[in-house]
PDB file of N, CA and C in Angstrom:
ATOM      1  N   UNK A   1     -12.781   3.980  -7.276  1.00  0.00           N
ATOM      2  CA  UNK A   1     -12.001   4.751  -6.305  1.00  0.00           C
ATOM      3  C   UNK A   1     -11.029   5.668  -7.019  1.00  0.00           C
ATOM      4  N   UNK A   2     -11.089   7.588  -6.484  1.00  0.00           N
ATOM      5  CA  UNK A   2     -10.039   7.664  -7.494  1.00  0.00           C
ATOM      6  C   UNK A   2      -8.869   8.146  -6.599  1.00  0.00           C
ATOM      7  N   UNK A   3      -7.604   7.874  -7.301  1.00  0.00           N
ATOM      8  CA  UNK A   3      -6.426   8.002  -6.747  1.00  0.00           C
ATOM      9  C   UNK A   3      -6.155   9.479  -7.222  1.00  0.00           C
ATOM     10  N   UNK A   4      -5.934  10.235  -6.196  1.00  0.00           N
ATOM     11  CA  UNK A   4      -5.070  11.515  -6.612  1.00  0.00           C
ATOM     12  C   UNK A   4      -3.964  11.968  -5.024  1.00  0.00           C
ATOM     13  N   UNK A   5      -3.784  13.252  -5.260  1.00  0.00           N
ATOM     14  CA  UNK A   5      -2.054  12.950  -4.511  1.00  0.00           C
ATOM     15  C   UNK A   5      -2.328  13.433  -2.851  1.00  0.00           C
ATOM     16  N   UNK A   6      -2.871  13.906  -2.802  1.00  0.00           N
ATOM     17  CA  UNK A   6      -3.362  13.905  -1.240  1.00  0.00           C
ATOM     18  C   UNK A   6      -3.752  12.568  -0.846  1.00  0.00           C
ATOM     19  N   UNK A   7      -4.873  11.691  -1.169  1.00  0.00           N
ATOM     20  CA  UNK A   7      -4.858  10.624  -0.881  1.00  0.00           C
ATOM     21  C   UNK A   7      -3.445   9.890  -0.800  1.00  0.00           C
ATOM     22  N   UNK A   8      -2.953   9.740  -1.854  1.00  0.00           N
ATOM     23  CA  UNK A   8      -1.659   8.686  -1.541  1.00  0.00           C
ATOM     24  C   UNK A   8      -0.476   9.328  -0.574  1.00  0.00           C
ATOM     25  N   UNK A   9      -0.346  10.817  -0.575  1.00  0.00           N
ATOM     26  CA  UNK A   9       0.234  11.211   0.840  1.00  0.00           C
ATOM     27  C   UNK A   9      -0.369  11.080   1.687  1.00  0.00           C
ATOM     28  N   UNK A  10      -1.785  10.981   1.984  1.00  0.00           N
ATOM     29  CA  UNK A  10      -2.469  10.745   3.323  1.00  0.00           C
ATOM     30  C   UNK A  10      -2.117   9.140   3.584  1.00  0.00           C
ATOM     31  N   UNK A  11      -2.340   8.040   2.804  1.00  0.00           N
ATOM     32  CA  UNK A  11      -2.175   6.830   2.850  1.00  0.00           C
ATOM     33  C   UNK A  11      -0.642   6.975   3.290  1.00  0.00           C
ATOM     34  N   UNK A  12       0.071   7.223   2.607  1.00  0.00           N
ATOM     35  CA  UNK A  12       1.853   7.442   3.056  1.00  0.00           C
ATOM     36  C   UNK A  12       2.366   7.392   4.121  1.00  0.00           C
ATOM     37  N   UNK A  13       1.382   8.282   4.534  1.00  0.00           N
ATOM     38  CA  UNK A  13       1.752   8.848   6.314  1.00  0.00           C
ATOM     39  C   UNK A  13       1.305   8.069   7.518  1.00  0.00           C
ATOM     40  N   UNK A  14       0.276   7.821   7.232  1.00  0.00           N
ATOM     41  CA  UNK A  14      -0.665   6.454   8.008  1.00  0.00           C
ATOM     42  C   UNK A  14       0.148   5.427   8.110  1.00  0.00           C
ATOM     43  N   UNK A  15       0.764   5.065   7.168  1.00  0.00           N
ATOM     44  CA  UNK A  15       1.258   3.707   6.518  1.00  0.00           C
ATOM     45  C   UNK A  15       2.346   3.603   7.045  1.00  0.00           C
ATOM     46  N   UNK A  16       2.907   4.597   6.812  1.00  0.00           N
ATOM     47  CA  UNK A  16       4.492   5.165   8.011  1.00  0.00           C
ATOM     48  C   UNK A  16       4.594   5.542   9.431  1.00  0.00           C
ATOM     49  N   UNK A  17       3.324   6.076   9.784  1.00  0.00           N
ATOM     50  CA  UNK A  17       3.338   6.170  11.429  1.00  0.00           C
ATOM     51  C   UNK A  17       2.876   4.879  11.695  1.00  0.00           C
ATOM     52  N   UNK A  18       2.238   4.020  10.930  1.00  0.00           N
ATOM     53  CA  UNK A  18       1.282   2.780  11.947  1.00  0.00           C
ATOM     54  C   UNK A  18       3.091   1.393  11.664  1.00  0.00           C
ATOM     55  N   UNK A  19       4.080   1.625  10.371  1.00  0.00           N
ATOM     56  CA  UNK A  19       5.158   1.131  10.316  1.00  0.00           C
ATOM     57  C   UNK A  19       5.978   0.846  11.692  1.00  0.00           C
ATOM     58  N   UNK A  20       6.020   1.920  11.977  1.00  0.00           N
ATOM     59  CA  UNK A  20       6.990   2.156  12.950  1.00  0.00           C
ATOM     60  C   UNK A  20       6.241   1.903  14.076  1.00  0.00           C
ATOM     61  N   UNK A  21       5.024   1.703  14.969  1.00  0.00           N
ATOM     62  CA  UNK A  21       4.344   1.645  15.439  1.00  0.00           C
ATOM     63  C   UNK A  21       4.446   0.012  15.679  1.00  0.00           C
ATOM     64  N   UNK A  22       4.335  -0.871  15.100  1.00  0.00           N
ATOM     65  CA  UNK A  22       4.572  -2.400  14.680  1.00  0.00           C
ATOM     66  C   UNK A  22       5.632  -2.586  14.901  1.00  0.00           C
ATOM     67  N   UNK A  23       6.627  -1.840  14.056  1.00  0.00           N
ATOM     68  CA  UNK A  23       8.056  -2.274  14.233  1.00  0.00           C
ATOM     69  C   UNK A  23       8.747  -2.411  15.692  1.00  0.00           C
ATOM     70  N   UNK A  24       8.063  -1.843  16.373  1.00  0.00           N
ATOM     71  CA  UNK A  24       8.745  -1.891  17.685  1.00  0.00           C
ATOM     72  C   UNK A  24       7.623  -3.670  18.466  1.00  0.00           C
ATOM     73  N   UNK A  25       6.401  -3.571  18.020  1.00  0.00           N
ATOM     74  CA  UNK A  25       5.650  -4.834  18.606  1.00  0.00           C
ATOM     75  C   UNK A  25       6.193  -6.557  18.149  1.00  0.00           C
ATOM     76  N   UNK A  26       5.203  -7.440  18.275  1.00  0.00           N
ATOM     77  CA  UNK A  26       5.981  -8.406  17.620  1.00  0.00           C
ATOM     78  C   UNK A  26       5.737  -8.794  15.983  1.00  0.00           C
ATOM     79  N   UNK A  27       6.573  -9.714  15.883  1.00  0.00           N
ATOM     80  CA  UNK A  27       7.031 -10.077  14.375  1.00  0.00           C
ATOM     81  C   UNK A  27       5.231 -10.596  13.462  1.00  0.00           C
ATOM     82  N   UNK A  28       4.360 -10.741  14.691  1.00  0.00           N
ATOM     83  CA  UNK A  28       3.059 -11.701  13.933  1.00  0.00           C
ATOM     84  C   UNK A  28       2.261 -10.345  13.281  1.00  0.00           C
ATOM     85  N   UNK A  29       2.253  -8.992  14.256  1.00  0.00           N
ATOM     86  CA  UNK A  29       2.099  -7.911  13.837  1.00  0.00           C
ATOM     87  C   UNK A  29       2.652  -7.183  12.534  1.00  0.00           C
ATOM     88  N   UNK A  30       4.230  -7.189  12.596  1.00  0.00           N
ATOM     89  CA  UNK A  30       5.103  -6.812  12.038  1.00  0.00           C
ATOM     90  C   UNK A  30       4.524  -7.377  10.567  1.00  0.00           C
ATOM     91  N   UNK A  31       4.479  -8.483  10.299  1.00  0.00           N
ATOM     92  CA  UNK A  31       4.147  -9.358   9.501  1.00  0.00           C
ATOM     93  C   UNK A  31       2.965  -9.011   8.683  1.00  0.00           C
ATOM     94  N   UNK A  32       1.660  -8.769   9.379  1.00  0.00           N
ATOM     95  CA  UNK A  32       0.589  -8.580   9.353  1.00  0.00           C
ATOM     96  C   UNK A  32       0.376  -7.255   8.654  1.00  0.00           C
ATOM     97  N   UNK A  33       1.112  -6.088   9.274  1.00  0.00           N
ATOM     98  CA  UNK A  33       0.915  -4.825   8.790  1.00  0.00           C
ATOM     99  C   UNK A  33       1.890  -4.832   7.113  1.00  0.00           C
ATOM    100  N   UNK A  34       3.008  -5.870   6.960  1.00  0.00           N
ATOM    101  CA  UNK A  34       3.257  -5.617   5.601  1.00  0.00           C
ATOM    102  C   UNK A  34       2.699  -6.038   4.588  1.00  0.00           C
ATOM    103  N   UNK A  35       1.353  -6.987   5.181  1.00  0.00           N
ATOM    104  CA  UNK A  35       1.118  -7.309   4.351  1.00  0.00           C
ATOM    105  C   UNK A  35      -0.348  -6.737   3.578  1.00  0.00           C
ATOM    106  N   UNK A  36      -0.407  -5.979   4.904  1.00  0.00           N
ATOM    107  CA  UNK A  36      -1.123  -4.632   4.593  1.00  0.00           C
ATOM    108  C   UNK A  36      -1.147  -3.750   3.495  1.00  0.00           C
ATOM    109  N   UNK A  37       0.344  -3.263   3.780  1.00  0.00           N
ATOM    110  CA  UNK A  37       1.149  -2.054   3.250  1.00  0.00           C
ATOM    111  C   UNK A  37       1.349  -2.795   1.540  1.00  0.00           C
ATOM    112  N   UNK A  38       1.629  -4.298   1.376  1.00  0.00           N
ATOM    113  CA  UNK A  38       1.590  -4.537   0.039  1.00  0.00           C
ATOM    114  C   UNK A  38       0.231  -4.886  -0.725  1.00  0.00           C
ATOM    115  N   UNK A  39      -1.152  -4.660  -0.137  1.00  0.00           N
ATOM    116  CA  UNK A  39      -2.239  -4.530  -0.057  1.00  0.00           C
ATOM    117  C   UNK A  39      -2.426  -3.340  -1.043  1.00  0.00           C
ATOM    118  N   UNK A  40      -2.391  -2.646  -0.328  1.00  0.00           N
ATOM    119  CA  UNK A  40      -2.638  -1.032  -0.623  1.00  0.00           C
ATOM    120  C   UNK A  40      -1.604  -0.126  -2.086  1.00  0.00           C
ATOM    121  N   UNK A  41      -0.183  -1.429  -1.848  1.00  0.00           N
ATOM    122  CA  UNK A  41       0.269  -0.427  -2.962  1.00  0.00           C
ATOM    123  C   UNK A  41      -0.243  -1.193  -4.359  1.00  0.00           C
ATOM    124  N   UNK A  42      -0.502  -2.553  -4.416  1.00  0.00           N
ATOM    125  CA  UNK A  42      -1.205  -2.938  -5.184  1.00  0.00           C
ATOM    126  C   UNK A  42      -2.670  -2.350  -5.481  1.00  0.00           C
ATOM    127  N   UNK A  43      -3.178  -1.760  -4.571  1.00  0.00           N
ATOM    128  CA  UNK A  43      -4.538  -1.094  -4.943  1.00  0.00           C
ATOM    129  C   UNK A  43      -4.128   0.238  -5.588  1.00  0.00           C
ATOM    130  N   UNK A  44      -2.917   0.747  -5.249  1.00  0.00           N
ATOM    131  CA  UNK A  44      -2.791   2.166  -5.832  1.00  0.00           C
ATOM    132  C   UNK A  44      -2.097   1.909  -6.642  1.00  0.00           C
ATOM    133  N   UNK A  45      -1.261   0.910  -7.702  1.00  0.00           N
ATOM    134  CA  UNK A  45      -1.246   0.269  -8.553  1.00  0.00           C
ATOM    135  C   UNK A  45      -2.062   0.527  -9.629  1.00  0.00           C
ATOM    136  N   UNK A  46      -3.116  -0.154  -9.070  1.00  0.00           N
ATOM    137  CA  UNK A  46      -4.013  -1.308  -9.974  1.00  0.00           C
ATOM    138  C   UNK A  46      -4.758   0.397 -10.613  1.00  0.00           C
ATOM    139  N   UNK A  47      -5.222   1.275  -9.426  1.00  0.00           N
ATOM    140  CA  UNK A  47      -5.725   2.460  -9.852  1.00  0.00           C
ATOM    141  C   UNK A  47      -5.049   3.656 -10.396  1.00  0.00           C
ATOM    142  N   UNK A  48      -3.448   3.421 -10.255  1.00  0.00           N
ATOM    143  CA  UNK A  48      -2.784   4.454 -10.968  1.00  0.00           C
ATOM    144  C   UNK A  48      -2.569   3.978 -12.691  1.00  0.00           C
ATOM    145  N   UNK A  49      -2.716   2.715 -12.930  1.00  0.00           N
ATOM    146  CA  UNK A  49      -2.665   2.469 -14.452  1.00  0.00           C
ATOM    147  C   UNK A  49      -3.739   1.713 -15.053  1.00  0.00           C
ATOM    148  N   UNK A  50      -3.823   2.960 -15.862  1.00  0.00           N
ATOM    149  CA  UNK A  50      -5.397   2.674 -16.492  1.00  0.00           C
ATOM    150  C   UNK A  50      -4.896   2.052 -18.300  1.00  0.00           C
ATOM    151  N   UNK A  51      -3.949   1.905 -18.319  1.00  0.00           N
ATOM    152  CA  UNK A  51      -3.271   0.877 -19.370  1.00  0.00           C
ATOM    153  C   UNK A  51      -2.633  -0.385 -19.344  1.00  0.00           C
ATOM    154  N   UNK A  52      -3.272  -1.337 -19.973  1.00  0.00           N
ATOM    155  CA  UNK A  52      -2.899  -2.390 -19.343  1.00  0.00           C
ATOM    156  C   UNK A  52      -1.324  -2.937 -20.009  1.00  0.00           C
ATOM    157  N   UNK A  53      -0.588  -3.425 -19.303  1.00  0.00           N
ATOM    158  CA  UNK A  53       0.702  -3.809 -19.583  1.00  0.00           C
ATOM    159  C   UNK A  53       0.824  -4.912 -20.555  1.00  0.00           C
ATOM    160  N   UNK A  54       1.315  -4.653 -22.018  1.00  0.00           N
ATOM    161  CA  UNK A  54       1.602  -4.988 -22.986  1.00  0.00           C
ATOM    162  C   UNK A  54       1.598  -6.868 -23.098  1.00  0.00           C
ATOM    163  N   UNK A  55       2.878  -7.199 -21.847  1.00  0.00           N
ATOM    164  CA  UNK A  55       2.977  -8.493 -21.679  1.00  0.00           C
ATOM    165  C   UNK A  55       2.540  -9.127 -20.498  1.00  0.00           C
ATOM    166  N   UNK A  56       1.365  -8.395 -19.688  1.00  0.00           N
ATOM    167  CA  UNK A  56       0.011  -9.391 -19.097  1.00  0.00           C
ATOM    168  C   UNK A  56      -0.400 -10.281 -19.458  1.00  0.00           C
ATOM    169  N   UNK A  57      -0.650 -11.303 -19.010  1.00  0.00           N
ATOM    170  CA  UNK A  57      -1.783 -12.238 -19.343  1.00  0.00           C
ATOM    171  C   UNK A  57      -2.565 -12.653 -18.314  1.00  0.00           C
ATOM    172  N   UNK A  58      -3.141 -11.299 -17.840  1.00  0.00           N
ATOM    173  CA  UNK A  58      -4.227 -11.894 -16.859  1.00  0.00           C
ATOM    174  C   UNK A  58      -5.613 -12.334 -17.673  1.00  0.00           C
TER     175      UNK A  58
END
């Protein structure tokens, strides 16, 4: 998958209208969508560094 900057502003925006969208529903939602949102930044993470971190030990 490749990450470049339209994608992660398109993801951004999604991520921020569907935020606020939840935020007003209940907490099982609320809940649900962050754990979404920490989903995704771990995927754009994992694909923005193509060097692996010195003191990993995966």
């Amino acid at each position: 998958m490749k990450c470049d900057a339209s994608l992660l502003s398109g993801m951004y925006a999604i991520c921020n209208q569907t935020f606020y969208v939840y935020a007003v529903k209940t907490w099982y939602y609320h809940t649900y969508h962050m754990v979404k949102v920490i989903q995704a930044l771990k995927l754009v993470r994992s694909c923005s560094e193509d060097v692996p971190i010195p003191n990993s030990r995966l």
